[in-house]
N, C-alpha and C. Protein backbone atom coordinates (compact mmCIF):
# COMPACT_ATOMS: atom_id res chain seq x y z
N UNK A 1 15.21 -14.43 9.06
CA UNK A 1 15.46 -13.00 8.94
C UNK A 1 16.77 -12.81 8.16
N UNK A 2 16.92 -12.02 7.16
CA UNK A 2 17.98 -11.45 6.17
C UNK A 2 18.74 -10.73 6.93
N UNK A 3 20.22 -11.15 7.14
CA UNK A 3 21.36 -10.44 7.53
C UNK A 3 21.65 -9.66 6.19
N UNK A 4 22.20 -8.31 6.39
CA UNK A 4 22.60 -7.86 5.61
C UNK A 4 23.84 -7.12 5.60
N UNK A 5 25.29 -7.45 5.06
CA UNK A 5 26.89 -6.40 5.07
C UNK A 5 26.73 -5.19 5.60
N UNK A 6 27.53 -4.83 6.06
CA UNK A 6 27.63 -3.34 6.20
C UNK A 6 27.76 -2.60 5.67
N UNK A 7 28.74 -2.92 4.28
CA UNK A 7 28.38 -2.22 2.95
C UNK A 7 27.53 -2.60 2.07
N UNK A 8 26.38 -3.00 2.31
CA UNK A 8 25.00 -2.75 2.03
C UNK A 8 24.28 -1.90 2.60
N UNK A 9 24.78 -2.07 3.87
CA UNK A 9 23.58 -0.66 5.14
C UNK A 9 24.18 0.55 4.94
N UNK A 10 25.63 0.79 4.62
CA UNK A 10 26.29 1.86 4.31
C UNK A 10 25.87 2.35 2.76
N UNK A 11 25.83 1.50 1.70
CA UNK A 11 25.24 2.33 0.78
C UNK A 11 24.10 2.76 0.98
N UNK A 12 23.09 2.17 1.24
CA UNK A 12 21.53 2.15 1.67
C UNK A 12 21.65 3.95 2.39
N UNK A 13 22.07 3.83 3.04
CA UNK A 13 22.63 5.04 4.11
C UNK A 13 22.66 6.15 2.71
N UNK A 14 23.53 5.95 2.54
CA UNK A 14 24.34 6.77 1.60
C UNK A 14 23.04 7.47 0.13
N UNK A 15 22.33 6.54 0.13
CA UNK A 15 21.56 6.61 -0.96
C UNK A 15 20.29 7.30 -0.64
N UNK A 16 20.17 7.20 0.51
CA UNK A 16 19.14 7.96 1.10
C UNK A 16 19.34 9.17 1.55
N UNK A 17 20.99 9.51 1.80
CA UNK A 17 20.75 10.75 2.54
C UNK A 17 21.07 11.42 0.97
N UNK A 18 21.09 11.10 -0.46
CA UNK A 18 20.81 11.89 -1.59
C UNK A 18 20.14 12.26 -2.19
N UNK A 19 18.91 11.87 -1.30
CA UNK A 19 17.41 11.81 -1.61
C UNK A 19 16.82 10.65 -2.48
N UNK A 20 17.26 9.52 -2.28
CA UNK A 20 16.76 8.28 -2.83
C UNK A 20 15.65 7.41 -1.59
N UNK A 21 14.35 7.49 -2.42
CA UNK A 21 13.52 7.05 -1.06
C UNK A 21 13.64 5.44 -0.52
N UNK A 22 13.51 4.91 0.68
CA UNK A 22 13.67 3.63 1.07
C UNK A 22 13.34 2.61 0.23
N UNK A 23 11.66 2.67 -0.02
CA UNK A 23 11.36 1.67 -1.60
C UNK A 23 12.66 1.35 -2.83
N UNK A 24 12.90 2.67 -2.93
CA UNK A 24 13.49 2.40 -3.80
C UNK A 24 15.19 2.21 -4.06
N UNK A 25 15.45 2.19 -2.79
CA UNK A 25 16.95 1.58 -2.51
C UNK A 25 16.46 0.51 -2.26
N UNK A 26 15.45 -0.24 -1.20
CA UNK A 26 15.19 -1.43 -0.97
C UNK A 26 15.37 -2.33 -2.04
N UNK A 27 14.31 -2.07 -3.17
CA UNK A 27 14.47 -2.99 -4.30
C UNK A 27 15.87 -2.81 -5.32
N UNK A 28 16.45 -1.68 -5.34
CA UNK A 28 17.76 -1.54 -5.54
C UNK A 28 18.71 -2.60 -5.19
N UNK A 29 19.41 -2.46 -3.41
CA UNK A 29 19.84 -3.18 -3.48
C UNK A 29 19.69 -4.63 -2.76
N UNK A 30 18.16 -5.26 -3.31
CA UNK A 30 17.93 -6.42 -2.99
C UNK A 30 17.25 -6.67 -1.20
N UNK A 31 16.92 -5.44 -0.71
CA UNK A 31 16.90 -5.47 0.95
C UNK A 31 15.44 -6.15 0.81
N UNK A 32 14.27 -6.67 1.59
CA UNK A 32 12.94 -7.28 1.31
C UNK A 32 12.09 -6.48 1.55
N UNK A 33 12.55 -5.41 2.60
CA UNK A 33 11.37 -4.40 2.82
C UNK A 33 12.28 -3.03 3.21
N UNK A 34 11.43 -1.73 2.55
CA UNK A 34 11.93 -0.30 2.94
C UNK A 34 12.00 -0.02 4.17
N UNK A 35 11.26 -0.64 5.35
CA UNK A 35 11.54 -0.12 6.64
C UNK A 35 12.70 -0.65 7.01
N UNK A 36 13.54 -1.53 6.63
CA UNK A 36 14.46 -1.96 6.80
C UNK A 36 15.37 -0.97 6.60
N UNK A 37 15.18 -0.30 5.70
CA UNK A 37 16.35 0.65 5.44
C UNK A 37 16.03 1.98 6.19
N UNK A 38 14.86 2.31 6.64
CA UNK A 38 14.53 3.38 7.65
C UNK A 38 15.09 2.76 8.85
N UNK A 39 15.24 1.69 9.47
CA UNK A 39 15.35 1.46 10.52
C UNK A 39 16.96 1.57 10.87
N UNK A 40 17.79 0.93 9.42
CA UNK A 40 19.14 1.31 9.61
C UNK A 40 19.66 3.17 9.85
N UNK A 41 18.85 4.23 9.10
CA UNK A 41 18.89 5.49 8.73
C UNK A 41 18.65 5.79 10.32
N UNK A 42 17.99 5.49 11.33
CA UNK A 42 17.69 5.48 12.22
C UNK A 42 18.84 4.76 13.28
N UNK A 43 19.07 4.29 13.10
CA UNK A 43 20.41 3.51 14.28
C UNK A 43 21.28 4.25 13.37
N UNK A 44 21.98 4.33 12.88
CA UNK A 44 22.79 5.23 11.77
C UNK A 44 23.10 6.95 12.84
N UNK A 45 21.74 7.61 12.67
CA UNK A 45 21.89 8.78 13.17
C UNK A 45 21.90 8.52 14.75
N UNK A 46 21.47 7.62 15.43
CA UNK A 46 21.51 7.44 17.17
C UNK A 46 22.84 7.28 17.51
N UNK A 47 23.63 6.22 16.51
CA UNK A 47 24.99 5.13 17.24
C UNK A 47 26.11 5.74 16.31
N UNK A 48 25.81 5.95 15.13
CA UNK A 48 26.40 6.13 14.56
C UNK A 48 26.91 4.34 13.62
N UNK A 49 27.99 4.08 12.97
CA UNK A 49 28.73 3.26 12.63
C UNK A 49 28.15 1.92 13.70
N UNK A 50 28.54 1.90 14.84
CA UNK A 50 28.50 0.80 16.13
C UNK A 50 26.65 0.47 15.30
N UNK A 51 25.77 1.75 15.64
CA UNK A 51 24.18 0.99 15.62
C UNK A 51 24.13 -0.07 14.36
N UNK A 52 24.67 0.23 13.33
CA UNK A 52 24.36 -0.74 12.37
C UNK A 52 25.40 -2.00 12.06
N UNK A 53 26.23 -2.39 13.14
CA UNK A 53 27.18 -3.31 12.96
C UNK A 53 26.17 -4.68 13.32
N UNK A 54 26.67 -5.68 13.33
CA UNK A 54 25.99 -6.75 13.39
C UNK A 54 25.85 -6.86 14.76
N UNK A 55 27.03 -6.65 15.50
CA UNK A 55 27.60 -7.34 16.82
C UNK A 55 26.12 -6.28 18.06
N UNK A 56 25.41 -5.22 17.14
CA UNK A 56 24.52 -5.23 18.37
C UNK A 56 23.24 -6.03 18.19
N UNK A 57 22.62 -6.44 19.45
CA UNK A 57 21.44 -7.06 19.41
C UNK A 57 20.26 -6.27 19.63
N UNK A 58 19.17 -6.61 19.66
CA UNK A 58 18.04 -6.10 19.98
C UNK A 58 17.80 -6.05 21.48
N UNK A 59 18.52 -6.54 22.47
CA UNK A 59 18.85 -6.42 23.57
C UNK A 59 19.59 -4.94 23.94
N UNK A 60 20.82 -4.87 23.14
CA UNK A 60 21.85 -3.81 23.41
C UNK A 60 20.76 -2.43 22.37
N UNK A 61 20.17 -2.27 21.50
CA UNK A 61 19.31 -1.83 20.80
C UNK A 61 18.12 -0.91 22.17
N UNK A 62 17.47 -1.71 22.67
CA UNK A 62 16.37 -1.71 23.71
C UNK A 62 16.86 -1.30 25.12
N UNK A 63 17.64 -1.80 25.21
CA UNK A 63 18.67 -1.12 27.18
C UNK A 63 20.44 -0.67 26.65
N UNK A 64 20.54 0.54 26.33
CA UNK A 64 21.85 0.36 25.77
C UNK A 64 22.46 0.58 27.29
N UNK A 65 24.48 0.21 27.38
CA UNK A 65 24.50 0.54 28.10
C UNK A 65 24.63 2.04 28.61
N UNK A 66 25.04 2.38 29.58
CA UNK A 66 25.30 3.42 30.05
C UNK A 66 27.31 4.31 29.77
């Protein structure tokens, strides 16, 4: 699975909320698939900054804490 910077998920972010669709930031900047970048746009608007850092898991993702 492709780790990807944060200033990659932050442009990605950025590029989408200008109306640039996922496809086409995906192949932009090198991501393998567009849901990838929906899925960041998505932790993005829940967590803010924290959802798309590395340090959460799909654990902390699935039961956050309280």
């Amino acid at each position: 699975m492709a780790k990807y910077n944060i200033k990659t998920k932050i442009e990605a972010i950025r590029l989408y909320k200008n109306g640039i669709g996922s496809t086409t930031i995906a192949k932009r900047l090198g991501i393998f698939k567009g849901h990838t970048v929906l899925n960041w746009i998505r932790l993005w608007n829940k967590h803010g900054l924290k959802g798309i850092t590395r340090s959460n898991t799909l654990q902390d993702t699935l039961h956050p804490s309280k």
